[in-house]
Protein backbone atom coordinates (compact mmCIF):
# COMPACT_ATOMS: atom_id res chain seq x y z
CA UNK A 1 81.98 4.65 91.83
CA UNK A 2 80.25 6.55 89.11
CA UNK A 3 76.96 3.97 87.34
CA UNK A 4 77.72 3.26 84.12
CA UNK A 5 75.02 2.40 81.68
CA UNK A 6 75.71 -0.29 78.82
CA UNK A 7 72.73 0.27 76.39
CA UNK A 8 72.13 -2.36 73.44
CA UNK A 9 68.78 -2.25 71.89
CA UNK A 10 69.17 -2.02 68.17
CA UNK A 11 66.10 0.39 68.11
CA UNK A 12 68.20 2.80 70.56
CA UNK A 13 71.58 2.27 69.54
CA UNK A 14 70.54 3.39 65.76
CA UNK A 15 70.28 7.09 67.50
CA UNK A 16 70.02 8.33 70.73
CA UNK A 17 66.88 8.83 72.45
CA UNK A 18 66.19 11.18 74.69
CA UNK A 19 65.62 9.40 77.28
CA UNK A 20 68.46 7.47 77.49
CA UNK A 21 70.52 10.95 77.26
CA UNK A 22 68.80 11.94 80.32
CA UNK A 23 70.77 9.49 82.10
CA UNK A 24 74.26 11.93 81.53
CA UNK A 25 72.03 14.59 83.29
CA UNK A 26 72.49 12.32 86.14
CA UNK A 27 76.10 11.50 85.97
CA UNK A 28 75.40 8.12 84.58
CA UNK A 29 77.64 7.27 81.97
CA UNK A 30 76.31 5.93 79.03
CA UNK A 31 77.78 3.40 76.80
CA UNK A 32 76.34 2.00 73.78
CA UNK A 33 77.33 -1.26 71.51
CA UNK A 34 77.66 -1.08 67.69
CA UNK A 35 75.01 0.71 66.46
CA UNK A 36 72.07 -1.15 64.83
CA UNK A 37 72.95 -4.36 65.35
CA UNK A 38 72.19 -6.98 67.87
CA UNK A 39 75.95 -7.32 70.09
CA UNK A 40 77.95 -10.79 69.91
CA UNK A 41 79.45 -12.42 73.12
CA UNK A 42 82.14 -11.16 71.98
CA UNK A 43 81.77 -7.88 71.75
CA UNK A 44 79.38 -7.64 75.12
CA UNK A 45 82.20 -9.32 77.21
CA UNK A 46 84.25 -6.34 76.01
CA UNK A 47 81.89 -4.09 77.21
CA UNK A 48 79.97 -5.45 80.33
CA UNK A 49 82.88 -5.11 83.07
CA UNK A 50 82.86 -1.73 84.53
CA UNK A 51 78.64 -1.40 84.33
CA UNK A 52 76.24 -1.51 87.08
CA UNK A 53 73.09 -1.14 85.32
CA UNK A 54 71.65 -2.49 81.90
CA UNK A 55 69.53 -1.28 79.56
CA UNK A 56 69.13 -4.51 77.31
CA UNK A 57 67.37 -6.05 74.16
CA UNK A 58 66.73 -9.15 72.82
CA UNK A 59 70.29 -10.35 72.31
CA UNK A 60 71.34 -13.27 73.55
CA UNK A 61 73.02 -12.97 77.03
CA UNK A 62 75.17 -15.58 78.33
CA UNK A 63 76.27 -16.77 81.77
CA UNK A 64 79.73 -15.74 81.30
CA UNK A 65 78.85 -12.19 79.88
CA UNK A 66 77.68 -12.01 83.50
CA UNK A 67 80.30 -13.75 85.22
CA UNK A 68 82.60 -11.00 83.28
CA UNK A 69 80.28 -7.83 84.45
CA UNK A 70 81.23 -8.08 88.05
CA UNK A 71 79.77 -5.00 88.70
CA UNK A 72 76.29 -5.20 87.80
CA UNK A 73 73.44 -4.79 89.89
CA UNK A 74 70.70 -4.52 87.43
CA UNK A 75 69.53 -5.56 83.72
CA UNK A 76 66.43 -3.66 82.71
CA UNK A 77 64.63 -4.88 79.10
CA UNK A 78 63.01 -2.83 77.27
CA UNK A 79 60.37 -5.07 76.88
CA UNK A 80 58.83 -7.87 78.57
CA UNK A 81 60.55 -11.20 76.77
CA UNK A 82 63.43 -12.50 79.10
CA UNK A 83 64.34 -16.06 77.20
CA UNK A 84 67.29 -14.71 75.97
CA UNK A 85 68.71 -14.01 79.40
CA UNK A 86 70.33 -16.63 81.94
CA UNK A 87 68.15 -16.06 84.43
CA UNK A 88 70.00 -18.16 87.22
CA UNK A 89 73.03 -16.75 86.86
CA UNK A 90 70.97 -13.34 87.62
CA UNK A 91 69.68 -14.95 90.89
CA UNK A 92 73.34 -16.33 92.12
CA UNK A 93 74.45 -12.92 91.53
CA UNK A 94 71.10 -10.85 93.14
CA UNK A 95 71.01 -8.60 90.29
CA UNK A 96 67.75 -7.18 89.80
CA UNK A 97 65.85 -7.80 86.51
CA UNK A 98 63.36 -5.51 85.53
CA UNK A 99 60.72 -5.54 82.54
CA UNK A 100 58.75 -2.60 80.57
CA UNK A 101 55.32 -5.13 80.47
CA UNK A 102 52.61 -4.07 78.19
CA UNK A 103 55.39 -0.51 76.60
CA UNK A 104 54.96 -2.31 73.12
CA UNK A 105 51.99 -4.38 73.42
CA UNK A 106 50.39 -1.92 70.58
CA UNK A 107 52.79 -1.72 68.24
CA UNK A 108 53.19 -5.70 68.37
CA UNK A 109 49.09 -6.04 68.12
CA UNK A 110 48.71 -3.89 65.43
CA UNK A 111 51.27 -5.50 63.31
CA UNK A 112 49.84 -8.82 63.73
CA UNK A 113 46.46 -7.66 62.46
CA UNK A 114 47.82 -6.63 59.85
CA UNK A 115 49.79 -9.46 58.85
CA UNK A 116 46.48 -11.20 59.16
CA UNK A 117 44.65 -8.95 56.54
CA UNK A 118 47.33 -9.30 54.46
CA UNK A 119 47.71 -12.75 54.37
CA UNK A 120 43.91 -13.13 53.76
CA UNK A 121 44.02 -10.43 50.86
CA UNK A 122 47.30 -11.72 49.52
CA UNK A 123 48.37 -8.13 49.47
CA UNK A 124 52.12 -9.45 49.31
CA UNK A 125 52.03 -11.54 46.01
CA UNK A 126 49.72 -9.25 44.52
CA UNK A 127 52.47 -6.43 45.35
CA UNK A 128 55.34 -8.19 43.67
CA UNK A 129 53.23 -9.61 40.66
CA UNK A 130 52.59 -5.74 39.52
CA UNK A 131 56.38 -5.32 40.00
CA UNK A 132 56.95 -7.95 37.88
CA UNK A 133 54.84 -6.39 35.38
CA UNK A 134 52.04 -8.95 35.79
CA UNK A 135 48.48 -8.33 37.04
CA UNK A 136 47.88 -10.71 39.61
CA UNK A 137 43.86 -11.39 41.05
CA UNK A 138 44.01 -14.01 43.63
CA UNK A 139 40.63 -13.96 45.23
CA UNK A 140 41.13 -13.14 49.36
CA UNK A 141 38.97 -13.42 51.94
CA UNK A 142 37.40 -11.18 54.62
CA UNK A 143 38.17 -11.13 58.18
CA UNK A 144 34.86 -10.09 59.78
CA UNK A 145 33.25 -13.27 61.21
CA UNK A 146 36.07 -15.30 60.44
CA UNK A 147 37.40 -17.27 63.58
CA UNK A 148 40.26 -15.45 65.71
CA UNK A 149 42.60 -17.79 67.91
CA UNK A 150 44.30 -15.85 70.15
CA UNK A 151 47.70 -17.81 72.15
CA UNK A 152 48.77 -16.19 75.04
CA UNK A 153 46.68 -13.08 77.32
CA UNK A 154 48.84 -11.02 78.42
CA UNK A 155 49.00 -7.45 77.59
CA UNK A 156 49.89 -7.97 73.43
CA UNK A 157 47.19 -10.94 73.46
CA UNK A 158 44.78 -8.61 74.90
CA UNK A 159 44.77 -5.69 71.83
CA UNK A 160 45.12 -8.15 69.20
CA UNK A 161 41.43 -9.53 70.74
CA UNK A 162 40.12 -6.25 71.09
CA UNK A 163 41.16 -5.11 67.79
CA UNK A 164 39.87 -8.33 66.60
CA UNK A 165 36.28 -8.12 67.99
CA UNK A 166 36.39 -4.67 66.35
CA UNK A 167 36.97 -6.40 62.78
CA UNK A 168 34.11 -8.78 63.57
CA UNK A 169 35.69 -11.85 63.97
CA UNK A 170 34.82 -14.07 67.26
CA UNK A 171 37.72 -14.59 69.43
CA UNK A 172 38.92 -17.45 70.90
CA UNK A 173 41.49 -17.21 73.66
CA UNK A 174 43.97 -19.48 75.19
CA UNK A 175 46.69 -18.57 77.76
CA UNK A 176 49.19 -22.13 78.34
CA UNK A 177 50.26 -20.23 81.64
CA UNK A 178 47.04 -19.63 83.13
CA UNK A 179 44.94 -21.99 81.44
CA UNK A 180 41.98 -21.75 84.02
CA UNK A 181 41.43 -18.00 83.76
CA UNK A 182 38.42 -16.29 82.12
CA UNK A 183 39.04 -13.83 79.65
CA UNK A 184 35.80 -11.54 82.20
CA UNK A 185 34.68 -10.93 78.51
CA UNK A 186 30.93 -12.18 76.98
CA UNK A 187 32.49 -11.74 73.88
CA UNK A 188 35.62 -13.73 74.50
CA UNK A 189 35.59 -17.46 74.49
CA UNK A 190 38.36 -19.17 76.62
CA UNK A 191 39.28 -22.35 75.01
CA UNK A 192 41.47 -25.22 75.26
CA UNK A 193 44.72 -25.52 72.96
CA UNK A 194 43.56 -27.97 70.92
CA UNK A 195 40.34 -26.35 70.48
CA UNK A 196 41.77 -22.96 69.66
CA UNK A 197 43.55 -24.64 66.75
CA UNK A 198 40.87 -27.22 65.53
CA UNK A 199 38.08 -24.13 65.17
CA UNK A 200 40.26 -21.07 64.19
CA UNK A 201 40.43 -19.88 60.56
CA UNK A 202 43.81 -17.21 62.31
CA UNK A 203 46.01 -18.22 64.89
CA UNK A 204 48.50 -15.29 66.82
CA UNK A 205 50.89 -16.31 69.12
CA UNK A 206 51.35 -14.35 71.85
CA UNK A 207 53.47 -16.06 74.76
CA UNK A 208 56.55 -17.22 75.97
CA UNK A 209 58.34 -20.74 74.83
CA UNK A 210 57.20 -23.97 77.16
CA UNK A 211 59.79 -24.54 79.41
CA UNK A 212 62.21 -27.51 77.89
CA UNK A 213 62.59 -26.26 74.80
CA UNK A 214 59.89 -28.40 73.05
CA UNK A 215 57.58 -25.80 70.30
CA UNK A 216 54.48 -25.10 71.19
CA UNK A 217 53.17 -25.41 67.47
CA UNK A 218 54.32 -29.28 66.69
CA UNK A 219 52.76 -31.44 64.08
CA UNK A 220 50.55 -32.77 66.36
CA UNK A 221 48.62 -29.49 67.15
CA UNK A 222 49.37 -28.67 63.00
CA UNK A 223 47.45 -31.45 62.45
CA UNK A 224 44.10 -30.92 64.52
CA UNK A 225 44.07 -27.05 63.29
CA UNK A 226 41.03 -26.34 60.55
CA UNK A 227 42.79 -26.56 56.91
CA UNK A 228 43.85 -23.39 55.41
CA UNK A 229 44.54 -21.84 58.75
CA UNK A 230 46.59 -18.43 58.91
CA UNK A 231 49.58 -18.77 61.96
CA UNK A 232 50.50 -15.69 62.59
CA UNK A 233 54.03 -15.10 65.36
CA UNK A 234 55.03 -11.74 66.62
CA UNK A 235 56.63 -13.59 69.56
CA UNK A 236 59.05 -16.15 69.37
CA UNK A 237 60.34 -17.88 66.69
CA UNK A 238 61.08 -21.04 69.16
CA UNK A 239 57.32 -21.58 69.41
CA UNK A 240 56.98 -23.10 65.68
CA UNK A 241 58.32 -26.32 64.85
CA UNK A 242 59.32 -24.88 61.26
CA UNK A 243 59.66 -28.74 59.69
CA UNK A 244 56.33 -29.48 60.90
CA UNK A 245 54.70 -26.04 60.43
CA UNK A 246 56.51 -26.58 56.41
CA UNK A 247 55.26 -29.96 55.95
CA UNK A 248 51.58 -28.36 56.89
CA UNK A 249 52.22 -25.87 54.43
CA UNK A 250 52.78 -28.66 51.70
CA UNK A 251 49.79 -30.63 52.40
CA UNK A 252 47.06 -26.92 52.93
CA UNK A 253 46.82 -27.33 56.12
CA UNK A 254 48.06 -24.03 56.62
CA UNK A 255 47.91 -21.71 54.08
CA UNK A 256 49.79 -18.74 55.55
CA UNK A 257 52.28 -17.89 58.10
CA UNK A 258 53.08 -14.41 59.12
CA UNK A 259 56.27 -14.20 61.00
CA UNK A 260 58.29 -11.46 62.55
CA UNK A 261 60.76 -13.42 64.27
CA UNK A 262 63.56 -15.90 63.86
CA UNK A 263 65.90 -17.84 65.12
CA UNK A 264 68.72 -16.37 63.82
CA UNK A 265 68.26 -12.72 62.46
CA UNK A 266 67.88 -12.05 59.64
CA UNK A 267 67.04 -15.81 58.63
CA UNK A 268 68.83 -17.71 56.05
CA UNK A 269 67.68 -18.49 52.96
CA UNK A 270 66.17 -19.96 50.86
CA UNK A 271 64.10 -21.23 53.63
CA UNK A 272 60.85 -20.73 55.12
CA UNK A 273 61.16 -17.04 54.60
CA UNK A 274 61.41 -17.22 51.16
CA UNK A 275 58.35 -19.58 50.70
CA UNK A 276 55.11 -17.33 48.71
CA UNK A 277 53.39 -18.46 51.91
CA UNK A 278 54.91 -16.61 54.55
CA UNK A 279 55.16 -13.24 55.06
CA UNK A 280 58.30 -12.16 56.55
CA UNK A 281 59.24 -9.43 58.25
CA UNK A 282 62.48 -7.84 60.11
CA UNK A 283 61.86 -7.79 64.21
CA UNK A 284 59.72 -5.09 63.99
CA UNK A 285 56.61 -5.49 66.07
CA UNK A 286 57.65 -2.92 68.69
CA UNK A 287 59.57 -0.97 65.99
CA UNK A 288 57.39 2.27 66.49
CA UNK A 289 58.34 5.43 67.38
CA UNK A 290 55.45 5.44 69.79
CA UNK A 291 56.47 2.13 71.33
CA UNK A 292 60.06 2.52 71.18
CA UNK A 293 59.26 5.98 73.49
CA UNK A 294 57.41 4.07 76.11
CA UNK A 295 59.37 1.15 76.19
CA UNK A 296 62.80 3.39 76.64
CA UNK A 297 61.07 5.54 79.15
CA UNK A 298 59.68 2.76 81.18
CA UNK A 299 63.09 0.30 80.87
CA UNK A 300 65.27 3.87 82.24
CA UNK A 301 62.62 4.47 84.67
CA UNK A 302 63.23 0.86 85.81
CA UNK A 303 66.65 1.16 85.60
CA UNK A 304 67.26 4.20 87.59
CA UNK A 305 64.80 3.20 90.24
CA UNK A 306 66.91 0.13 90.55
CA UNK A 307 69.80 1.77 90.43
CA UNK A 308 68.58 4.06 94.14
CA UNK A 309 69.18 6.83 91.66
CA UNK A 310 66.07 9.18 93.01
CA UNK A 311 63.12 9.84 91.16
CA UNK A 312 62.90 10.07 87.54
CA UNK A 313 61.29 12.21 85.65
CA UNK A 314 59.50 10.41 82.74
């Protein structure tokens, strides 16, 4: 039986990449979902049946899209989140599960720095006041020796302290995974959760939901963190509690939140979105064309290897 392919990224089903194509060189055949948009249940369980191998995004994945793909032997992400994937039904069926760690990890960084600089210049009200023919002069702030609070260590929470110790601000780093490891860094200070948020001026998230389904970020933790504290989440929109996180909004205690993901994309409104307190934007942390190269390359690379396809040749 011939491998077939299924590919859904949005960032790969918007055009091919070349990597991807690579695959036909092989006699892999290659199918891809509606282009530039994340694939419904429906429209995967119409798809998944005759693959064996999966190049997948960050669209949900249910148990019975892999009941239905009966042929599968391998889902490889191109990137390292794997929440939206039912895990145990992978295990039942022994189909491997492979992850491109640390492809995107620059792209992600560098977007929440600047979502941080922004949100301490107000760069985005000050943008749509001159559109709206005013001349708006909020005073901002500057980040050097500001406080840096950074959740989460693995390869995104890394660059976002680097780049952050290059700005000048002292970093404070907490991991809830592996909350007894050293950051090996004089100039990195490992720190409890609660302490990360009480002496912070910027908060970026940078890890995986708690298991249970209970946010990270609850009022409780809202409500220890230093007022007028910047939250900034490139990761998961699950890790907010967004009632408690608007309430803290309400009262200063938080007096910006930077936020490239959401529950459900693109986010309703009017909501927290639409709030001149949060800076919104569309999923697109790993959105570069250098990460979206090494992410592809590394998730086919996967794949193939998986797959007992030979050696590849990114």
């Amino acid at each position: 039986m011939a491998e077939k392919v299924l590919v859904t990224p949005r960032s790969l089903t918007e055009a091919p990449h070349h990597a991807v194509e690579t695959m036909r060189q092989q006699g892999v055949e290659v199918i891809y979902c509606s282009p530039g948009r994340q694939p419904d249940e429906a429209e995967l369980l119409s798809l998944v049946p005759e693959i064996t191998g999966w190049v997948a995004g960050v669209e949900p994945i249910s148990p019975a899209v892999i009941a239905a793909a009966r042929h599968l032997r391998c889902i490889s992400r191109n990137g390292t989140g794997v929440d939206n994937l039912p895990l145990q039904a992978l295990q039942e069926r022994n189909i491997v599960l492979r992850t491109a760690n640390g492809a995107n990890a620059r792209g992600v960084a560098e977007l929440a720095i600047a979502m941080m600089l922004s949100s301490l210049r107000n760069i985005p009200l000050t943008d749509r006041g001159i559109k709206d023919g005013a001349w708006p002069r909020k005073r901002g702030l500057e980040i050097r020796g500001r406080c840096l609070g950074v959740i989460g260590f693995g390869a995104v929470g890394r660059e976002v302290a680097r780049l952050g110790k290059v700005l000048g601000t002292r970093v404070l780093v907490h991991d809830p995974f592996c909350p007894n490891v050293a950051a090996n860094d004089p100039d990195i200070l490992w720190a409890s959760l609660n302490e990360c948020f009480a002496s912070s001026d910027i908060i970026s998230l940078h890890c995986p939901p708690p298991p249970g389904g209970k946010p990270l970020v609850d009022s409780a933790l809202l409500s220890a963190a230093r007022s007028g504290l910047i939250l900034v989440n490139t990761a998961r929109a699950s890790l907010v509690d967004e009632v408690a996180l608007g309430l803290a909004i309400d009262q200063g205690k938080v007096s910006g939140y930077c936020v490239d993901v959401f529950d459900t994309e693109p986010p309703q409104l009017p909501g927290l979105a639409s709030r001149q307190e949060v800076i919104a934007t569309s999923h697109i942390g790993g959105y570069t064309e250098e990460s979206v190269s090494r992410a592809t390359e590394f998730a086919i690379a996967n794949l193939m290897d998986a797959l007992r396809m030979g050696e590849h040749p990114f």
